[in-house]
N, C-alpha and C. Protein backbone atom coordinates (compact mmCIF):
# COMPACT_ATOMS: atom_id res chain seq x y z
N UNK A 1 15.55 -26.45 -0.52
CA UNK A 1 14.90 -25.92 -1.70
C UNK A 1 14.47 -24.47 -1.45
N UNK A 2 14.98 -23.80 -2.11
CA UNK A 2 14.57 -22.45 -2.40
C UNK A 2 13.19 -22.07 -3.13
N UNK A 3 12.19 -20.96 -2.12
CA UNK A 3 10.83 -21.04 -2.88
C UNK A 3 11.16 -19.58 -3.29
N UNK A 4 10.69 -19.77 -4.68
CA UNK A 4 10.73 -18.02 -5.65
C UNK A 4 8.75 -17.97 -5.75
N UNK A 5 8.93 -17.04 -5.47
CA UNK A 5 7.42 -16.73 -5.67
C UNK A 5 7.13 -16.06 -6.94
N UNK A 6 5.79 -16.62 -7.67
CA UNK A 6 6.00 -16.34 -9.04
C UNK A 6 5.49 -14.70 -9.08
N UNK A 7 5.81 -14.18 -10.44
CA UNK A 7 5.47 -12.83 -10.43
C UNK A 7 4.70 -12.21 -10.14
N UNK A 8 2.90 -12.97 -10.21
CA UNK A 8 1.52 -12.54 -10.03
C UNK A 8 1.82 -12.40 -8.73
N UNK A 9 2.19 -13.10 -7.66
CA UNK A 9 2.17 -13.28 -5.93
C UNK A 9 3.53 -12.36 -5.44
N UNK A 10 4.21 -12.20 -5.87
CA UNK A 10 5.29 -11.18 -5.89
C UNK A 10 4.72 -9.52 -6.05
N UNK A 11 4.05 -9.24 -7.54
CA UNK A 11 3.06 -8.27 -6.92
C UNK A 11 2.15 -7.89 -6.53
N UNK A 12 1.69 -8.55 -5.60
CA UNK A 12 0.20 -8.25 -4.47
C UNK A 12 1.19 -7.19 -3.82
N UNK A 13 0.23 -6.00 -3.12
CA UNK A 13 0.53 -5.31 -2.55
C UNK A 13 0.22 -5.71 -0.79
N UNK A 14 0.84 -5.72 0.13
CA UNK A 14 0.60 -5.32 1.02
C UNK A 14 -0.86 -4.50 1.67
N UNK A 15 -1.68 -5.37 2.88
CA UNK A 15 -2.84 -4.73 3.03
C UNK A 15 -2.20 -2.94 3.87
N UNK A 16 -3.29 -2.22 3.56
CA UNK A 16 -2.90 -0.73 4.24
C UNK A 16 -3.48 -0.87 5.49
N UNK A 17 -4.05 -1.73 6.55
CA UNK A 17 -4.37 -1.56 7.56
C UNK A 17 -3.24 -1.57 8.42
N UNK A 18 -2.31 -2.83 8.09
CA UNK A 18 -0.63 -3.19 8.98
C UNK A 18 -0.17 -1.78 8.97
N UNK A 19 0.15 -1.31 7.85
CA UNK A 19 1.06 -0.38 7.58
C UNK A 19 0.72 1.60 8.21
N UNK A 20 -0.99 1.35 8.31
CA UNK A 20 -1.42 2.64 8.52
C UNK A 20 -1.06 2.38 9.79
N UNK A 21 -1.65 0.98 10.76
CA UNK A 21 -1.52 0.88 12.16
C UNK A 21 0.17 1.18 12.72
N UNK A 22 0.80 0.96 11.68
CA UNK A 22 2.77 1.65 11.77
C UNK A 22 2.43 2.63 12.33
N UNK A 23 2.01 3.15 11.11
CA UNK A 23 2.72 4.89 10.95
C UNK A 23 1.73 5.56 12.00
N UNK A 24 0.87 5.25 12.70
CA UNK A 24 -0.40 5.90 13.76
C UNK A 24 0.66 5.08 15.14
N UNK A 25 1.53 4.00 15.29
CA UNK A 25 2.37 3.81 16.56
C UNK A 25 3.28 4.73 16.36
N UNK A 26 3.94 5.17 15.31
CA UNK A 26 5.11 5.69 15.62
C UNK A 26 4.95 7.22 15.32
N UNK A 27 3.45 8.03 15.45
CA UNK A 27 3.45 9.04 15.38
C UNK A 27 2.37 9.68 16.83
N UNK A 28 2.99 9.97 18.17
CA UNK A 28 2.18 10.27 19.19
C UNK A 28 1.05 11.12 18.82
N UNK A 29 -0.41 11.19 19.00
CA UNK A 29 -1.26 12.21 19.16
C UNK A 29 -1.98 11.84 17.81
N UNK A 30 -1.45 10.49 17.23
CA UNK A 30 -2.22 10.67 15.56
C UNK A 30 -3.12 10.20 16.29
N UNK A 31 -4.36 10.15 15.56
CA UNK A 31 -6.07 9.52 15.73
C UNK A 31 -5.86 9.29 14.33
N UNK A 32 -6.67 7.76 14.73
CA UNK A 32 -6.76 6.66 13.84
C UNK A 32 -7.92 6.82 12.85
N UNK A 33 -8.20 6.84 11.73
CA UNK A 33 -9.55 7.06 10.97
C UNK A 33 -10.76 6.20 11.52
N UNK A 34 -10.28 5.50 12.15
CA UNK A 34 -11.72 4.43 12.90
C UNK A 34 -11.76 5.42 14.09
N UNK A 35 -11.61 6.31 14.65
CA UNK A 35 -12.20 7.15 15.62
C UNK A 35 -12.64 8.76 15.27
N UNK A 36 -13.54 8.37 14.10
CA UNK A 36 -13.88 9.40 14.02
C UNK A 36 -13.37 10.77 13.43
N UNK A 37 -12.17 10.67 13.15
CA UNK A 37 -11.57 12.03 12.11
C UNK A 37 -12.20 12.31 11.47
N UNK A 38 -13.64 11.77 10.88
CA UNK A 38 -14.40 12.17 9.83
C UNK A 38 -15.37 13.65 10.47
N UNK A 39 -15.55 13.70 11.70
CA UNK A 39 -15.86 14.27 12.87
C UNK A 39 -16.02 15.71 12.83
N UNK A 40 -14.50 15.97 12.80
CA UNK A 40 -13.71 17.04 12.69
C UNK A 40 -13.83 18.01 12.39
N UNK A 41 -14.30 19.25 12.81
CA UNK A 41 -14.18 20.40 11.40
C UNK A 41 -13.22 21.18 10.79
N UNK A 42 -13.69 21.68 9.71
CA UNK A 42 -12.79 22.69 9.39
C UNK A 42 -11.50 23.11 10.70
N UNK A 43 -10.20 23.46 10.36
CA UNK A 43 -8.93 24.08 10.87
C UNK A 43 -9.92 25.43 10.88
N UNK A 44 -9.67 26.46 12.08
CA UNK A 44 -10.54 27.84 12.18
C UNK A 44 -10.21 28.87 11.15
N UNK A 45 -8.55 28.60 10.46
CA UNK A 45 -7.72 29.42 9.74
C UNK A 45 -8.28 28.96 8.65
N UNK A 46 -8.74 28.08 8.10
CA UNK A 46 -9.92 27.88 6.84
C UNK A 46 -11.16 28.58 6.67
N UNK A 47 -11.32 28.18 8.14
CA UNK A 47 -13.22 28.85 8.05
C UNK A 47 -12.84 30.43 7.77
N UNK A 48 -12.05 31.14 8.48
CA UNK A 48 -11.94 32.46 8.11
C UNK A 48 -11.96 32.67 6.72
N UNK A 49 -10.60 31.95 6.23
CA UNK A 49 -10.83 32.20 4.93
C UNK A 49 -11.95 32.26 4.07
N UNK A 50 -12.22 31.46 4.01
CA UNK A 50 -13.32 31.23 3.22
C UNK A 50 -14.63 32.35 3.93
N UNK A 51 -14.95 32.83 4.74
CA UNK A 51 -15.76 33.93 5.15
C UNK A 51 -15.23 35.14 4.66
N UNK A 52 -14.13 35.13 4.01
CA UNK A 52 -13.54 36.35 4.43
C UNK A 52 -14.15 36.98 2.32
N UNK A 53 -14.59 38.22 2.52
CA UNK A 53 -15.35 38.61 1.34
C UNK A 53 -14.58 38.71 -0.11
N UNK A 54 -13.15 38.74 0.39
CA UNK A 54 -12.57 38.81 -0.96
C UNK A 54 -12.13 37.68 -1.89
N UNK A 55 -12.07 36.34 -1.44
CA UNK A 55 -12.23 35.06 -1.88
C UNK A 55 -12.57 34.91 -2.57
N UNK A 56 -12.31 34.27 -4.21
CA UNK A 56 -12.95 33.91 -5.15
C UNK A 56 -12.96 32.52 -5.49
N UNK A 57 -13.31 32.09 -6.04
CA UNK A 57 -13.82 30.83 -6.56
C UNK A 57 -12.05 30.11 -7.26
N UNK A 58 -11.47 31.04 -7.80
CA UNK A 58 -9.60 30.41 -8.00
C UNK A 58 -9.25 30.75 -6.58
N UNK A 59 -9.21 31.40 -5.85
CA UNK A 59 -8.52 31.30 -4.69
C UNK A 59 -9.02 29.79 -3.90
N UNK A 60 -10.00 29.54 -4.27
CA UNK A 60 -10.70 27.92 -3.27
C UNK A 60 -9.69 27.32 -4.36
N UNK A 61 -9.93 26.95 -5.64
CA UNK A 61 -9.34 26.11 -6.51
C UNK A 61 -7.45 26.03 -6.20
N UNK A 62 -6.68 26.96 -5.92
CA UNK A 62 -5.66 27.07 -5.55
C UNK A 62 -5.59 28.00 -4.91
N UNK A 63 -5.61 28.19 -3.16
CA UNK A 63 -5.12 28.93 -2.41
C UNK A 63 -3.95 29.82 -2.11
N UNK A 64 -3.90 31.10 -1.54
CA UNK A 64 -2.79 31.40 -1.47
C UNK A 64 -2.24 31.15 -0.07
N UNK A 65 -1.26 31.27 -0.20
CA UNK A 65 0.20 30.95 0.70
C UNK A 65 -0.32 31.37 2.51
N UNK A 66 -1.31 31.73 2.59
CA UNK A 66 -1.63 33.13 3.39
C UNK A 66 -2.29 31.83 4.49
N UNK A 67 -2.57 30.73 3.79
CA UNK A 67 -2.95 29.64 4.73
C UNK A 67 -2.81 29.14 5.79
């Protein structure tokens, strides 16, 4: 006997913990969001930016390329 799974159970999604724990094995040097990435600061090439006096309020909203 063949089991068809009905449509409601067909689309459950997949939990994102299996799938994040993938993509963090098969990418060397990733850090996992349970260690702290929240941590982190600013990239230094941000902080400049944003110090830097000619910056306006559309340049935060969409940056230029210069990133």
């Amino acid at each position: 006997m063949v089991h068809i799974p009905s449509a409601r159970a067909a689309g459950v999604r997949l939990p994102i913990i299996p799938t994040d724990a993938g993509w963090i094995a098969q990418t060397p040097g990733t850090i996992s969001l349970g260690q702290g990435v929240a941590y982190y600061g600013p990239p230094p090439d941000a902080m400049r930016f944003l110090a830097s006096p000619e910056v306006t309020i559309i340049d935060i909203e969409r940056p230029p390329d210069r990133l």
